[in-house]
N, C-alpha and C. Protein backbone atom coordinates (compact mmCIF):
# COMPACT_ATOMS: atom_id res chain seq x y z
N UNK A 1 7.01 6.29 38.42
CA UNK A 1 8.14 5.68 37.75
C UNK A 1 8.55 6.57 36.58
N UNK A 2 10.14 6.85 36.83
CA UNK A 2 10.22 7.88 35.41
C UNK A 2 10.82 6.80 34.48
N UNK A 3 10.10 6.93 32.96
CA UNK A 3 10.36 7.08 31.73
C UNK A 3 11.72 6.93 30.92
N UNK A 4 12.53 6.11 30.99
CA UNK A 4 13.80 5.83 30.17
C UNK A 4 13.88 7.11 29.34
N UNK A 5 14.79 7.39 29.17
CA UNK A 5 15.37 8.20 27.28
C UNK A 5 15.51 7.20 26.85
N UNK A 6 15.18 7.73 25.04
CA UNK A 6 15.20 6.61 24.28
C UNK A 6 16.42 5.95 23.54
N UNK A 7 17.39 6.54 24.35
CA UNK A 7 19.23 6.57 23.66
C UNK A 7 19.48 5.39 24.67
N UNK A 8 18.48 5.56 26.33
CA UNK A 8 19.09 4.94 26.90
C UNK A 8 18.64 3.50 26.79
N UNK A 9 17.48 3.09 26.19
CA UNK A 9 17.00 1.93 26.37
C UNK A 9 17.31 0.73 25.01
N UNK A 10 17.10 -0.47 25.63
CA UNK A 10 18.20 -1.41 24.96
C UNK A 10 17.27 -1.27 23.46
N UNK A 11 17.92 -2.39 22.58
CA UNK A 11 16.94 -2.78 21.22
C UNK A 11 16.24 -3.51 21.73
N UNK A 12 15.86 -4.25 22.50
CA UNK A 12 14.53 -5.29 22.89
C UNK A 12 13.27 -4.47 23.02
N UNK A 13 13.67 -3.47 24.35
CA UNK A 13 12.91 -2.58 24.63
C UNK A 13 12.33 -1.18 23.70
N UNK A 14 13.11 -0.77 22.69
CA UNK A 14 12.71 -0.31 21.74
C UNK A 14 11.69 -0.83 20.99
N UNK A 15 11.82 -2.01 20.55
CA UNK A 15 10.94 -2.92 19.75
C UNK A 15 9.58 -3.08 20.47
N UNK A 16 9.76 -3.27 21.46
CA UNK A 16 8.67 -3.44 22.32
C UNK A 16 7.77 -2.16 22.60
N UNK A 17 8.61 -0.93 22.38
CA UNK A 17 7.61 0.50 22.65
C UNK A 17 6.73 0.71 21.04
N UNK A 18 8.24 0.16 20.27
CA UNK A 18 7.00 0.21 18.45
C UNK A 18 5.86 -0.23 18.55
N UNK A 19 6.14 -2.02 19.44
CA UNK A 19 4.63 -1.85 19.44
C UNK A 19 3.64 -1.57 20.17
N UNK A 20 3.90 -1.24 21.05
CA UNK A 20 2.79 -0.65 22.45
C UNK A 20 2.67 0.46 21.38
N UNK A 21 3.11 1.11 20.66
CA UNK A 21 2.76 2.78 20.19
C UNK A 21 1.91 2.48 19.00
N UNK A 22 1.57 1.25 18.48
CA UNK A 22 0.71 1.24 17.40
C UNK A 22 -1.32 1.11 17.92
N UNK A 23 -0.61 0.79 19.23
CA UNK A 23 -2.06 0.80 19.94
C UNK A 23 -2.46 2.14 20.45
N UNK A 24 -1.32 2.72 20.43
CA UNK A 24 -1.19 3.99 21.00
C UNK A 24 -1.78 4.87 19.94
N UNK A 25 -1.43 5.10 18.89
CA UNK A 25 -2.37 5.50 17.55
C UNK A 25 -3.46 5.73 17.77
N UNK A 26 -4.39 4.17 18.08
CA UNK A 26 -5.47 3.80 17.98
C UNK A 26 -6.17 5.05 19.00
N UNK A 27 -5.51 4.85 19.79
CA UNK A 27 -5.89 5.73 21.07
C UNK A 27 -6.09 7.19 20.77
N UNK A 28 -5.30 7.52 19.92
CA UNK A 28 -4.97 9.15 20.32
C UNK A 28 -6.06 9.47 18.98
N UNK A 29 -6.09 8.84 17.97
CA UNK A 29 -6.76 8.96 16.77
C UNK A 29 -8.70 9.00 17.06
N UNK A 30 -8.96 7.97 17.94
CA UNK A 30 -9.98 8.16 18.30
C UNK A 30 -10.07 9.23 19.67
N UNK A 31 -9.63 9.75 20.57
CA UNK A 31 -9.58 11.06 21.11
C UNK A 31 -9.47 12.25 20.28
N UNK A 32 -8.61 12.27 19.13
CA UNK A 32 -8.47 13.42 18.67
C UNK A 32 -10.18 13.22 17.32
N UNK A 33 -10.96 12.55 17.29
CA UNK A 33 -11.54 11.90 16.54
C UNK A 33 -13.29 12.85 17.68
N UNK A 34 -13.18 12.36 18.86
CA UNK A 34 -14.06 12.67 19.62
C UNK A 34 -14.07 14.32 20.13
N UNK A 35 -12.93 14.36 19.77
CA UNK A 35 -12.76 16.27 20.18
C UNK A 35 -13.27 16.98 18.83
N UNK A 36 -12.88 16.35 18.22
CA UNK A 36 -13.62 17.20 16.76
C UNK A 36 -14.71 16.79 16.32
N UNK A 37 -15.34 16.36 16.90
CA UNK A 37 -17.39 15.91 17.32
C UNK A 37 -17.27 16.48 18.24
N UNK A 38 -17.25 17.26 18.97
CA UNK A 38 -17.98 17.52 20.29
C UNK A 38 -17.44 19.06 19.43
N UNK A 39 -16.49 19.36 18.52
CA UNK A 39 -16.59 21.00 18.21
C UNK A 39 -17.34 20.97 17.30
N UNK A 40 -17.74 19.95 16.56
CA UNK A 40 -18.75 20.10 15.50
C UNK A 40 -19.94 20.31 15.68
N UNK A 41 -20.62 19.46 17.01
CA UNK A 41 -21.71 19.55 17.54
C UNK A 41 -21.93 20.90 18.35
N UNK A 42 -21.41 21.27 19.05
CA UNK A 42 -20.82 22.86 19.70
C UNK A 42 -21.39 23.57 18.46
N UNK A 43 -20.79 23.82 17.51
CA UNK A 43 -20.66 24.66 16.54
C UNK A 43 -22.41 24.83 15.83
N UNK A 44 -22.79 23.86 15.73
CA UNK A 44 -23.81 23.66 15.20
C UNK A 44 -24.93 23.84 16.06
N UNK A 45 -24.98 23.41 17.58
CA UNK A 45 -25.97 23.53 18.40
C UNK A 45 -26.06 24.90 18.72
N UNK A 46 -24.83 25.68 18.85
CA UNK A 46 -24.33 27.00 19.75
C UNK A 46 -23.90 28.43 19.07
N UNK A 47 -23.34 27.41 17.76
CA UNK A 47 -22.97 28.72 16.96
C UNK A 47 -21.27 28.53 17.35
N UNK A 48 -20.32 29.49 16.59
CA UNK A 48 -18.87 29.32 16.87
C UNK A 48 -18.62 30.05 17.74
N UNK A 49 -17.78 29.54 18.67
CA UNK A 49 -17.42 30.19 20.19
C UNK A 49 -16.67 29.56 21.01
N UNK A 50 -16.07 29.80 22.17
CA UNK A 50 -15.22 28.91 23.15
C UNK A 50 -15.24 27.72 22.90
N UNK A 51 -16.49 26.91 23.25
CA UNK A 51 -16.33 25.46 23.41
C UNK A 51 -16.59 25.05 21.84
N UNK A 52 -16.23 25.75 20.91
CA UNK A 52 -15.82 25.13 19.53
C UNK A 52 -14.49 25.02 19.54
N UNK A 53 -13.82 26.14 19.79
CA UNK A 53 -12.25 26.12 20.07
C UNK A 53 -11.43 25.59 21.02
N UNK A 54 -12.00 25.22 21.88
CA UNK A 54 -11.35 24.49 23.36
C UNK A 54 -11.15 23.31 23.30
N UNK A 55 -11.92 22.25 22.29
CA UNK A 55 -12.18 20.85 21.63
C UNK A 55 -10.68 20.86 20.47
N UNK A 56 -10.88 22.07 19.88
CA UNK A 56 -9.87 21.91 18.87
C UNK A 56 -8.43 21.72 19.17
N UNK A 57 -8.30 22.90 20.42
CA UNK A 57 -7.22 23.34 20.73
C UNK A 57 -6.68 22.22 21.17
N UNK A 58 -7.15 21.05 21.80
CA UNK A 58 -6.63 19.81 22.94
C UNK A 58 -6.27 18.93 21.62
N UNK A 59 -7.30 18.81 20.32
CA UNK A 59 -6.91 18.20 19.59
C UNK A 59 -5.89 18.20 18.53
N UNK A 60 -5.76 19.56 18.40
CA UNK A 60 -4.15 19.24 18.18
C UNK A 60 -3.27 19.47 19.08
N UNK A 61 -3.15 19.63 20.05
CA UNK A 61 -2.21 19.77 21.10
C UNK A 61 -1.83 18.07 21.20
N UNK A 62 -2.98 16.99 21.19
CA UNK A 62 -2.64 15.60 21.19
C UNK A 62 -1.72 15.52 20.10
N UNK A 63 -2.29 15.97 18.85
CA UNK A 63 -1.66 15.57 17.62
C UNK A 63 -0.17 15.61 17.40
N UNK A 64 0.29 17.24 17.35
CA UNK A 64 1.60 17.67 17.77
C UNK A 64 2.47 16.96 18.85
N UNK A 65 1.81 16.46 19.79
CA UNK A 65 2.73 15.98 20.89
C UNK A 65 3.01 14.29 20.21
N UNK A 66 1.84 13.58 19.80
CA UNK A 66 2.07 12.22 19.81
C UNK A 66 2.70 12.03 18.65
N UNK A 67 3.34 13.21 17.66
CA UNK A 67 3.87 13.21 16.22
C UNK A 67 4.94 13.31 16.92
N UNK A 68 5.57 14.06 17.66
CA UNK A 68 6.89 14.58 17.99
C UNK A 68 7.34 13.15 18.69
N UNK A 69 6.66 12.75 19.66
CA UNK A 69 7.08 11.17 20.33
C UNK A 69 7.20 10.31 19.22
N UNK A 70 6.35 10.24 18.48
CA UNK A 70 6.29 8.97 17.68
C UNK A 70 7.80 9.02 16.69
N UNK A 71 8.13 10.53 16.06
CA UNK A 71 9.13 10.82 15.24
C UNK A 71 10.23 10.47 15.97
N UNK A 72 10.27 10.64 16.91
CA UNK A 72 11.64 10.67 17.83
C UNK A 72 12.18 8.62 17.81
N UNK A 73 10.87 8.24 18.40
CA UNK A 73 11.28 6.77 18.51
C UNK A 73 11.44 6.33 17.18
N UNK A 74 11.29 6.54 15.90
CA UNK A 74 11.55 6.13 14.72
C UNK A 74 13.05 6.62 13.98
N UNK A 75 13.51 7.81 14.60
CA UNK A 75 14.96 8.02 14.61
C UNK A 75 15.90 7.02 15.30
N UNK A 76 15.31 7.09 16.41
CA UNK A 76 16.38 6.69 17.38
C UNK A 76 15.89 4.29 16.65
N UNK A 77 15.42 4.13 16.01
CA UNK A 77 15.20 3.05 15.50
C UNK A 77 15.84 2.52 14.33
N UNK A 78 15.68 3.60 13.80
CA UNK A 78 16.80 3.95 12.39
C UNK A 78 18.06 4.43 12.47
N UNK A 79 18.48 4.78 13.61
CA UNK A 79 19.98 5.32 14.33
C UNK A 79 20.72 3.68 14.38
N UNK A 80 19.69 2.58 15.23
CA UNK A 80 19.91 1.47 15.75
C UNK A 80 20.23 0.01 13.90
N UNK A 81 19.11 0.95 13.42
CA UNK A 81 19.11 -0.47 11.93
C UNK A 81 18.16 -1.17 12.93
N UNK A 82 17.52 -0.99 13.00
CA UNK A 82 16.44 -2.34 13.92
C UNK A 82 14.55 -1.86 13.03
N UNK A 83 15.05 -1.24 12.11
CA UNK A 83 13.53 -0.56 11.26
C UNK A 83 13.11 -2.13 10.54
């Protein structure tokens, strides 16, 4: 199933992604939370090397992506007056 744009979807449904995305937080915060333990532990068991950086790299790759989504739906919210 593809994914609405967010220009295209009504104000109900907007409201409704604010809050599915606060759980969504929860989510990405504890993933990006578990990737940087597993480079810490890496680092410490192994010394610094690949699988110190490979943990990192995903974790901000989450970060960056779920900032850019999250920014976007808070425009297009504040475009609407529905903040």
């Amino acid at each position: 199933m593809n994914e609405k744009k967010l220009n295209e979807l009504t104000d109900q449904e907007l409201l409704e992604k604010k809050k599915k995305s606060k759980s969504g937080k929860i989510i990405n915060a504890a993933l990006i939370g578990a990737f940087i333990g597993i480079a810490v532990y890496s680092s410490v068991k192994n010394g610094f090397g690949f699988f110190t950086l490979f943990p990192l790299f995903f974790a901000g790759l989450l970060g960056v992506q779920y900032t850019r989504r999250d920014q976007a739906l808070e425009q297009e919210l504040e475009s609407r007056n529905l903040k």
